[in-house]
C-alpha atoms as a PDB file:
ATOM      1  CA  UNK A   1     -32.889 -29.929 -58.656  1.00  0.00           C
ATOM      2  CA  UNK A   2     -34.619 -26.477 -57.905  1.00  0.00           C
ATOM      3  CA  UNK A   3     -35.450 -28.346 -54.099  1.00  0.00           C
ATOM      4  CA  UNK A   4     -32.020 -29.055 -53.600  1.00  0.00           C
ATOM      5  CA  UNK A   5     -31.248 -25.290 -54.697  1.00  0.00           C
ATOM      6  CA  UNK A   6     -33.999 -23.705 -52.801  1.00  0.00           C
ATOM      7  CA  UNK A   7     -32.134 -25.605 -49.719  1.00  0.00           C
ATOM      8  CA  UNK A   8     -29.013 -25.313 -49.766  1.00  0.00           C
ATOM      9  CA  UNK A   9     -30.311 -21.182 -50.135  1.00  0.00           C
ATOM     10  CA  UNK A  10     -32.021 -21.957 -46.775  1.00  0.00           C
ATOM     11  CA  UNK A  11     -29.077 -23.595 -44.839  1.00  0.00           C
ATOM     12  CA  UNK A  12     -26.840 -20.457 -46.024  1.00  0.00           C
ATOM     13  CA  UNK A  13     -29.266 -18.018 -45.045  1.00  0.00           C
ATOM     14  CA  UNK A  14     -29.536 -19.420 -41.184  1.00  0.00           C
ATOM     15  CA  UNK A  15     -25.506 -20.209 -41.211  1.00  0.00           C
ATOM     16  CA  UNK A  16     -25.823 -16.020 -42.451  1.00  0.00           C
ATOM     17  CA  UNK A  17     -27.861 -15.022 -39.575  1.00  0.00           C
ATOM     18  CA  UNK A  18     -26.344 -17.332 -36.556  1.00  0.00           C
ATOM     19  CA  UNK A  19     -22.340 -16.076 -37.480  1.00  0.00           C
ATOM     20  CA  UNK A  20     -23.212 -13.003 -35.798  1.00  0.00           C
ATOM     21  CA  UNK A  21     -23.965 -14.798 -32.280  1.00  0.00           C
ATOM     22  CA  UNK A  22     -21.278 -17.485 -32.750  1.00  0.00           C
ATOM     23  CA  UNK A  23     -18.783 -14.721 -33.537  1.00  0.00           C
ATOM     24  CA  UNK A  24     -19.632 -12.765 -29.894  1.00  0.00           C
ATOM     25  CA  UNK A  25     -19.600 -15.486 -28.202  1.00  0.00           C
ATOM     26  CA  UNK A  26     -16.113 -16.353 -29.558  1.00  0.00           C
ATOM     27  CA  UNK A  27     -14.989 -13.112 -28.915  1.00  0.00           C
ATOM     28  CA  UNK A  28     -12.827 -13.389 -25.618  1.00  0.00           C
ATOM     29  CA  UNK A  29     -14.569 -10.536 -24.182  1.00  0.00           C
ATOM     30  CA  UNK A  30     -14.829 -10.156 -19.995  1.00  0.00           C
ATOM     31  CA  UNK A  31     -18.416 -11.684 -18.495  1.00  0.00           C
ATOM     32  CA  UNK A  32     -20.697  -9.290 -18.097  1.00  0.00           C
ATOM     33  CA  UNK A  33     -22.008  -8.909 -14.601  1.00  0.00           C
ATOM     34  CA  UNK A  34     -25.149  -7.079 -13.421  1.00  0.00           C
ATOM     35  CA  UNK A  35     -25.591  -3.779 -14.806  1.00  0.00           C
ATOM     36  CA  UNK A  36     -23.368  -4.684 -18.016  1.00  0.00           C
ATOM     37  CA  UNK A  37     -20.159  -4.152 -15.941  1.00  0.00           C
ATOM     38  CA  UNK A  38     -17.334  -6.353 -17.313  1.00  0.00           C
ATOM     39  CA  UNK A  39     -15.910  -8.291 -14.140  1.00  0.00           C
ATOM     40  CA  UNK A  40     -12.029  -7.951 -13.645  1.00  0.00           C
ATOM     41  CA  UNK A  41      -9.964 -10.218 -12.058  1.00  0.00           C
ATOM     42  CA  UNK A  42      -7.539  -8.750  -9.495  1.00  0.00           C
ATOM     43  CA  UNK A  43      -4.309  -9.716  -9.126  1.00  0.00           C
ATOM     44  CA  UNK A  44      -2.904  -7.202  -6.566  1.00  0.00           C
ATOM     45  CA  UNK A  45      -0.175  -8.573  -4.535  1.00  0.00           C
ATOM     46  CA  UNK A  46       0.780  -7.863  -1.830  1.00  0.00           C
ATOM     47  CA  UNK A  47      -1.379  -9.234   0.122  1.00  0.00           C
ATOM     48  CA  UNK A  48      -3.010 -11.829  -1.660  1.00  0.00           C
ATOM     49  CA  UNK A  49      -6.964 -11.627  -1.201  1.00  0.00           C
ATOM     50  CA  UNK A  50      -9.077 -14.449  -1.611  1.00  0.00           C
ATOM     51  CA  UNK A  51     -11.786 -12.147  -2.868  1.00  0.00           C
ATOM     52  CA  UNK A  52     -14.776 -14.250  -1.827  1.00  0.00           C
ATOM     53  CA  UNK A  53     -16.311 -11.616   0.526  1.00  0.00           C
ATOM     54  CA  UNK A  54     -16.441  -7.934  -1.482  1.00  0.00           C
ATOM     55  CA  UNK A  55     -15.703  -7.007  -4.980  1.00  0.00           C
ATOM     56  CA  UNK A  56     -14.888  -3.433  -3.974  1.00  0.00           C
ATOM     57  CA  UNK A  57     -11.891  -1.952  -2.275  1.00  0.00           C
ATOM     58  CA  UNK A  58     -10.979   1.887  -1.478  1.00  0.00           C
ATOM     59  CA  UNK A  59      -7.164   1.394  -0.682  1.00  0.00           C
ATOM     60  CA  UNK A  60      -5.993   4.733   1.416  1.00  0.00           C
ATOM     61  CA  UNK A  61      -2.254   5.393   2.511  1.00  0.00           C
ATOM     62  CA  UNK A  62      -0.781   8.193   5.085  1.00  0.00           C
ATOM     63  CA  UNK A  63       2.508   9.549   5.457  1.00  0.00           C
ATOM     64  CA  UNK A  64       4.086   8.382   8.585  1.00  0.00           C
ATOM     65  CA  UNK A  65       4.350  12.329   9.672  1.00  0.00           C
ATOM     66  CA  UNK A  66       0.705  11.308  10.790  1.00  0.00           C
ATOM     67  CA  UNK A  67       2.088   9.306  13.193  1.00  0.00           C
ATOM     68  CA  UNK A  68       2.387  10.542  16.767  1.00  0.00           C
ATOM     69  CA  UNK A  69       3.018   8.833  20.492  1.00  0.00           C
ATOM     70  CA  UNK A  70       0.328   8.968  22.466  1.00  0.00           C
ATOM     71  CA  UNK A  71       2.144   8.199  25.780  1.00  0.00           C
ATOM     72  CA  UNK A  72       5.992   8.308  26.647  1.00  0.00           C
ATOM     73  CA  UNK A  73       7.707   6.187  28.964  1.00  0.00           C
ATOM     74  CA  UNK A  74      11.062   7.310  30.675  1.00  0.00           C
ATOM     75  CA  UNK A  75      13.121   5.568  28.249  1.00  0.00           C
ATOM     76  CA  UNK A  76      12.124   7.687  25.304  1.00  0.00           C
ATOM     77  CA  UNK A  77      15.011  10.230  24.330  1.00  0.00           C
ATOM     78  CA  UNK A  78      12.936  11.721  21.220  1.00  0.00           C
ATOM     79  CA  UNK A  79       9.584  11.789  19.431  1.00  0.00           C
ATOM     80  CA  UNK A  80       8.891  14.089  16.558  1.00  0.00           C
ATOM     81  CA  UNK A  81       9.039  14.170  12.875  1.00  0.00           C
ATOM     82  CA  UNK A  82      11.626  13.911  10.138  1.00  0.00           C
ATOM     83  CA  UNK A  83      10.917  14.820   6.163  1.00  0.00           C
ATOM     84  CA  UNK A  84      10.150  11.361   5.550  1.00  0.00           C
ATOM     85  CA  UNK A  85       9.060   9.646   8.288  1.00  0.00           C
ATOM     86  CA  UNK A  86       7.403   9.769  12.630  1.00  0.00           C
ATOM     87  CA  UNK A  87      10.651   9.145  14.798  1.00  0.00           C
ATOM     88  CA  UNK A  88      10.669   7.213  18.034  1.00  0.00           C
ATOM     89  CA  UNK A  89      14.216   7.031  19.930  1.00  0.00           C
ATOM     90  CA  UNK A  90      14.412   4.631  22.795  1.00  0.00           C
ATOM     91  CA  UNK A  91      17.126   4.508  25.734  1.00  0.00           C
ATOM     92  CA  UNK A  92      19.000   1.296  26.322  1.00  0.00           C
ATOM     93  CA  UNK A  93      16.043  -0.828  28.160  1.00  0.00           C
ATOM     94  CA  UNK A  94      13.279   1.987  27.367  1.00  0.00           C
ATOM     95  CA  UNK A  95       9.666   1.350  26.685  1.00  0.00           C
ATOM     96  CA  UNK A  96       7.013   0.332  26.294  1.00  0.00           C
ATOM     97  CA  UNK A  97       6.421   3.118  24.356  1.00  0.00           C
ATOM     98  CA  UNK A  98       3.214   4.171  22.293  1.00  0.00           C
ATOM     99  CA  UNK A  99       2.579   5.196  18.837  1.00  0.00           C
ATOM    100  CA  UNK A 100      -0.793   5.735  17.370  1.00  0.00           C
ATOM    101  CA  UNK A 101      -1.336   5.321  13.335  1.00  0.00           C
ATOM    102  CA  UNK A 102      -5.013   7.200  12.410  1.00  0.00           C
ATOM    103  CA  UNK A 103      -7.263   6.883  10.041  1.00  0.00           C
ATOM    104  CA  UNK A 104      -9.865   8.966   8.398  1.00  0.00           C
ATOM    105  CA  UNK A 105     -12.517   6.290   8.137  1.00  0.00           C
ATOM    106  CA  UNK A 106     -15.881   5.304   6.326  1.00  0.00           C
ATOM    107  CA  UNK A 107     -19.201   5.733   8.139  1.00  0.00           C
ATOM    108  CA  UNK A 108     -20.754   4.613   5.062  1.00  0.00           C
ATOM    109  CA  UNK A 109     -20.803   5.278   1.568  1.00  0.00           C
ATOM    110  CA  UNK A 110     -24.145   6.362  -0.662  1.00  0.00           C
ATOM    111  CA  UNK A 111     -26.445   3.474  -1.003  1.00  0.00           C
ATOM    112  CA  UNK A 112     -26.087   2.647   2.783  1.00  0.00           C
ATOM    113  CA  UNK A 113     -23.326   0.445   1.725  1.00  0.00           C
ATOM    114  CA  UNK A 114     -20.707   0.098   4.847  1.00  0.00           C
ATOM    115  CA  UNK A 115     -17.344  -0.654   4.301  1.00  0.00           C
ATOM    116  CA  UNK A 116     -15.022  -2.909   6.373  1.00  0.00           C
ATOM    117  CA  UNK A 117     -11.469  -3.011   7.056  1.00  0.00           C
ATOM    118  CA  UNK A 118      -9.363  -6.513   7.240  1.00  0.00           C
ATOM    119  CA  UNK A 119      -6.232  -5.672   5.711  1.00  0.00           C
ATOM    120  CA  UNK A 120      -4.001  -3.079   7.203  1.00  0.00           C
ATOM    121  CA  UNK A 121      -0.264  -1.932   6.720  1.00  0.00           C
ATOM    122  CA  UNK A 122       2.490  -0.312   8.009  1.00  0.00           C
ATOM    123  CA  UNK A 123       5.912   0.947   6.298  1.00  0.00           C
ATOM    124  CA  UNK A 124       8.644   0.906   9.036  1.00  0.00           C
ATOM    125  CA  UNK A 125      12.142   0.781   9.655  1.00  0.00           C
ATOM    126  CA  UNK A 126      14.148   0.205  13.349  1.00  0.00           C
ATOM    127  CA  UNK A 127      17.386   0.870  14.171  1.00  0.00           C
ATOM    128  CA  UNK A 128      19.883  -1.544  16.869  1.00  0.00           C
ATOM    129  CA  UNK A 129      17.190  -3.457  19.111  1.00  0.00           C
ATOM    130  CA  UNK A 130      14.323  -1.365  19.005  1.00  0.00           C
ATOM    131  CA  UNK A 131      11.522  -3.612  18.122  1.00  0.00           C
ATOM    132  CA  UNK A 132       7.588  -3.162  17.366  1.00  0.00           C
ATOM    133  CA  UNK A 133       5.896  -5.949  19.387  1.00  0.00           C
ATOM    134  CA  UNK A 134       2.108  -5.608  19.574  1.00  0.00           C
ATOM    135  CA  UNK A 135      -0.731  -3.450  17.791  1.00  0.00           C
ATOM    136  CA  UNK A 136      -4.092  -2.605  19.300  1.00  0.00           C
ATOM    137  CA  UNK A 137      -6.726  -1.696  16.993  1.00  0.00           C
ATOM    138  CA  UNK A 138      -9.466   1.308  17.617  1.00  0.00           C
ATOM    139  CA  UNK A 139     -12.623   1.625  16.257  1.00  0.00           C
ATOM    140  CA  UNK A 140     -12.659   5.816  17.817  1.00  0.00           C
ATOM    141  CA  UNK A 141     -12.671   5.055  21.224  1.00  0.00           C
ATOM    142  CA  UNK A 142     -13.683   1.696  21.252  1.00  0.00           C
ATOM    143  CA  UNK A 143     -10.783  -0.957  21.631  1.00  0.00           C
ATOM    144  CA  UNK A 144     -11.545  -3.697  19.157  1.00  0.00           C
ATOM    145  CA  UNK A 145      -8.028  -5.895  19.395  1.00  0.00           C
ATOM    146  CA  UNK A 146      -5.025  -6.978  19.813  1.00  0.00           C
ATOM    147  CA  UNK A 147      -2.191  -8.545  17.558  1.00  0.00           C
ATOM    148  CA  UNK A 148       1.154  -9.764  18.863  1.00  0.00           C
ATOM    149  CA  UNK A 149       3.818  -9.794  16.631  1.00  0.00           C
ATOM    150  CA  UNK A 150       5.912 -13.398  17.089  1.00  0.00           C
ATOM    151  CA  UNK A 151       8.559 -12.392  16.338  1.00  0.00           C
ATOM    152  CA  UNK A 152       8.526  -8.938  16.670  1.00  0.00           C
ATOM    153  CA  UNK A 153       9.044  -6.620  13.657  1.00  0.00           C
ATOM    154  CA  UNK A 154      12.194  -4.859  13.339  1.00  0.00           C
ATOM    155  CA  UNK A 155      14.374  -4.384  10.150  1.00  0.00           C
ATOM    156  CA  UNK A 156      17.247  -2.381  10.094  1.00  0.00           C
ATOM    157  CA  UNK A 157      18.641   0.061   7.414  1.00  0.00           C
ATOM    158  CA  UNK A 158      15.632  -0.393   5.001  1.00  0.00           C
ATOM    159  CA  UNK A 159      11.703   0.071   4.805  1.00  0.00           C
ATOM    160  CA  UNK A 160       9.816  -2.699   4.737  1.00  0.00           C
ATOM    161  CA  UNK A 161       6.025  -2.966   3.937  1.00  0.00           C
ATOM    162  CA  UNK A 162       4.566  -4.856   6.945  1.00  0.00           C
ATOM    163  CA  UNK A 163       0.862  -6.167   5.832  1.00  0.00           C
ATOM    164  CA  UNK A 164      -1.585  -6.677   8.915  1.00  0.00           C
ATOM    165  CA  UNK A 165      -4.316  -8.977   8.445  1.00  0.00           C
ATOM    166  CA  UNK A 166      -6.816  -8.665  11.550  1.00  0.00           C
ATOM    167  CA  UNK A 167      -8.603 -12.017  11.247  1.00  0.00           C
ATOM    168  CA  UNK A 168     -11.519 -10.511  10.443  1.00  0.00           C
ATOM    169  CA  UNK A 169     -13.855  -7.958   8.454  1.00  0.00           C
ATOM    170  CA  UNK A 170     -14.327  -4.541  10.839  1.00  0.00           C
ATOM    171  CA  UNK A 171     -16.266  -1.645  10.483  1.00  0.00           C
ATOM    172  CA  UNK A 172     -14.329   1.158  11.316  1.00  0.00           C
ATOM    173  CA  UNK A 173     -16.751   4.138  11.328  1.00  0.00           C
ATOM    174  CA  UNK A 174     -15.745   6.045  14.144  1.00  0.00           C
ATOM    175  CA  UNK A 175     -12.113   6.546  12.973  1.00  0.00           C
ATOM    176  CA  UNK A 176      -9.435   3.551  12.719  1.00  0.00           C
ATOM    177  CA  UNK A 177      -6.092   4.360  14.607  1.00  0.00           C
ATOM    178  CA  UNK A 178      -3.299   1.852  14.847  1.00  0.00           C
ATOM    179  CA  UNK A 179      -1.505   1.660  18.346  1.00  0.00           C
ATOM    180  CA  UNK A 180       1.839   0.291  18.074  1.00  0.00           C
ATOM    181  CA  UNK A 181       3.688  -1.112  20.777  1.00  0.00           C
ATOM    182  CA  UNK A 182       7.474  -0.479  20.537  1.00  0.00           C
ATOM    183  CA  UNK A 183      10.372  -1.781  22.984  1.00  0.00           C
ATOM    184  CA  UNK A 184      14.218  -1.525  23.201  1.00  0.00           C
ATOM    185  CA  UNK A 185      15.549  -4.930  25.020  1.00  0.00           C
ATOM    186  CA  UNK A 186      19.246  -3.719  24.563  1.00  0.00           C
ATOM    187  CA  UNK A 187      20.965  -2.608  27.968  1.00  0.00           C
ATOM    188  CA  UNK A 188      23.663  -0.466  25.882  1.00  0.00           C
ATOM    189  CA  UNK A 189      22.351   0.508  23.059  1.00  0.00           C
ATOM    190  CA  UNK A 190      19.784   3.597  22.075  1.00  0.00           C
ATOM    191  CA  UNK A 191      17.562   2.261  19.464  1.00  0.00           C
ATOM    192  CA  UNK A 192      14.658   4.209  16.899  1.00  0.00           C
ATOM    193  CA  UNK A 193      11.456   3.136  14.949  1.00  0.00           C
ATOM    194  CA  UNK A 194      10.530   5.019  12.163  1.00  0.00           C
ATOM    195  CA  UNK A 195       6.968   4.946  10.606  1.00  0.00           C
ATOM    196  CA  UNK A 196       7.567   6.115   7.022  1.00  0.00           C
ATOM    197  CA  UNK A 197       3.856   5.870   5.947  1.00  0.00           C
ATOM    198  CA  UNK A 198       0.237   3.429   7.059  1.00  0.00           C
ATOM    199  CA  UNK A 199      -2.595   1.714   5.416  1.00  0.00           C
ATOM    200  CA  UNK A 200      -5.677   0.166   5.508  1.00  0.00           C
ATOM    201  CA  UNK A 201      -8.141  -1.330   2.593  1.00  0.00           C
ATOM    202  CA  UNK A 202     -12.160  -0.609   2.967  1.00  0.00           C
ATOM    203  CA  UNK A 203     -14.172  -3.092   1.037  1.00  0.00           C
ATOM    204  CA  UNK A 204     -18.032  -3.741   0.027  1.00  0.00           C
END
């Protein structure tokens, strides 16, 4: 009788010790990663990331006011700035026409980590026919690419958040700049872009 007592005392005293453990591991807390950093799960849209190349992301946004043409052709009637947005007015048939989007970019960031850019985007708005049909992409003065937009982008009477996704991861340390390509194909009508504001996401 005094065994059976003296072990039924010894199976309480483990269960007593291992609750502890069982209870934390029960727990529904986040992973921990390395460092003890909890890992989060992000769930931004849009865009959706597939998250399988950097776990960090600086997200950076500029007013369109930034904005400015860098060349004009003799079917622009105006280029300047409104309140809330860069303005680009276009004669019936004018363009190309040019407007550059820059960025204040990472050369790096303390640790010698260097951040790269694959998702940009760009809040616009057109009026009639005027249409934004290509973007080349600057690293300072080095050209890195092109993207054609099929079809082109042009909305009408509302902003719209355009995300660009440029294929690949970049490193941008020279300064990024956006330079859009806008057209108007109507013969009668004058027709506008408006850049109301630009972004890009650096991850590492």
């Amino acid at each position: 009788m005094k065994r059976l007592v003296v072990a039924m005392f010894g199976v309480f005293i483990v269960m007593f010790c291992i609750m502890p453990v069982l209870a934390r591991e029960d727990s529904g807390t986040a992973p921990m990663a390395g460092g003890g950093q909890s890992v989060d799960i992000d769930t931004q849209t849009p865009p959706v990331l597939d998250g399988g190349a950097f776990s960090q992301y600086d997200t950076v946004f500029f007013h369109g006011t930034m904005a400015k043409a860098h060349r004009l052709s003799v079917g622009v009637s105006f280029e300047g700035d409104y309140t809330d947005c860069h303005s680009l007015q276009l004669n019936p048939s004018g363009g190309p026409a040019y407007i550059n989007c820059p960025y204040v970019s990472y050369d790096s960031k303390k640790g010698g980590i260097q951040p790269m850019v694959r998702y940009t985007g760009l809040q616009y708005q057109t009026s009639n026919a005027a249409e934004i049909y290509r973007v080349n992409v600057y690293n300072g003065a080095t050209f890195v690419k092109s993207i054609d937009f099929d079809p082109p982008l042009k909305n009408t009477g509302i902003y719209t958040l355009q995300v660009i996704d440029l294929g690949g991861w970049y490193r941008f340390n020279r300064g990024l700049s956006l330079c859009f390509n806008t057209r108007n194909p109507s013969p009668v009508f004058v027709g506008a872009v408006y850049i109301g504001g630009y972004g890009a996401r650096y991850e590492w």
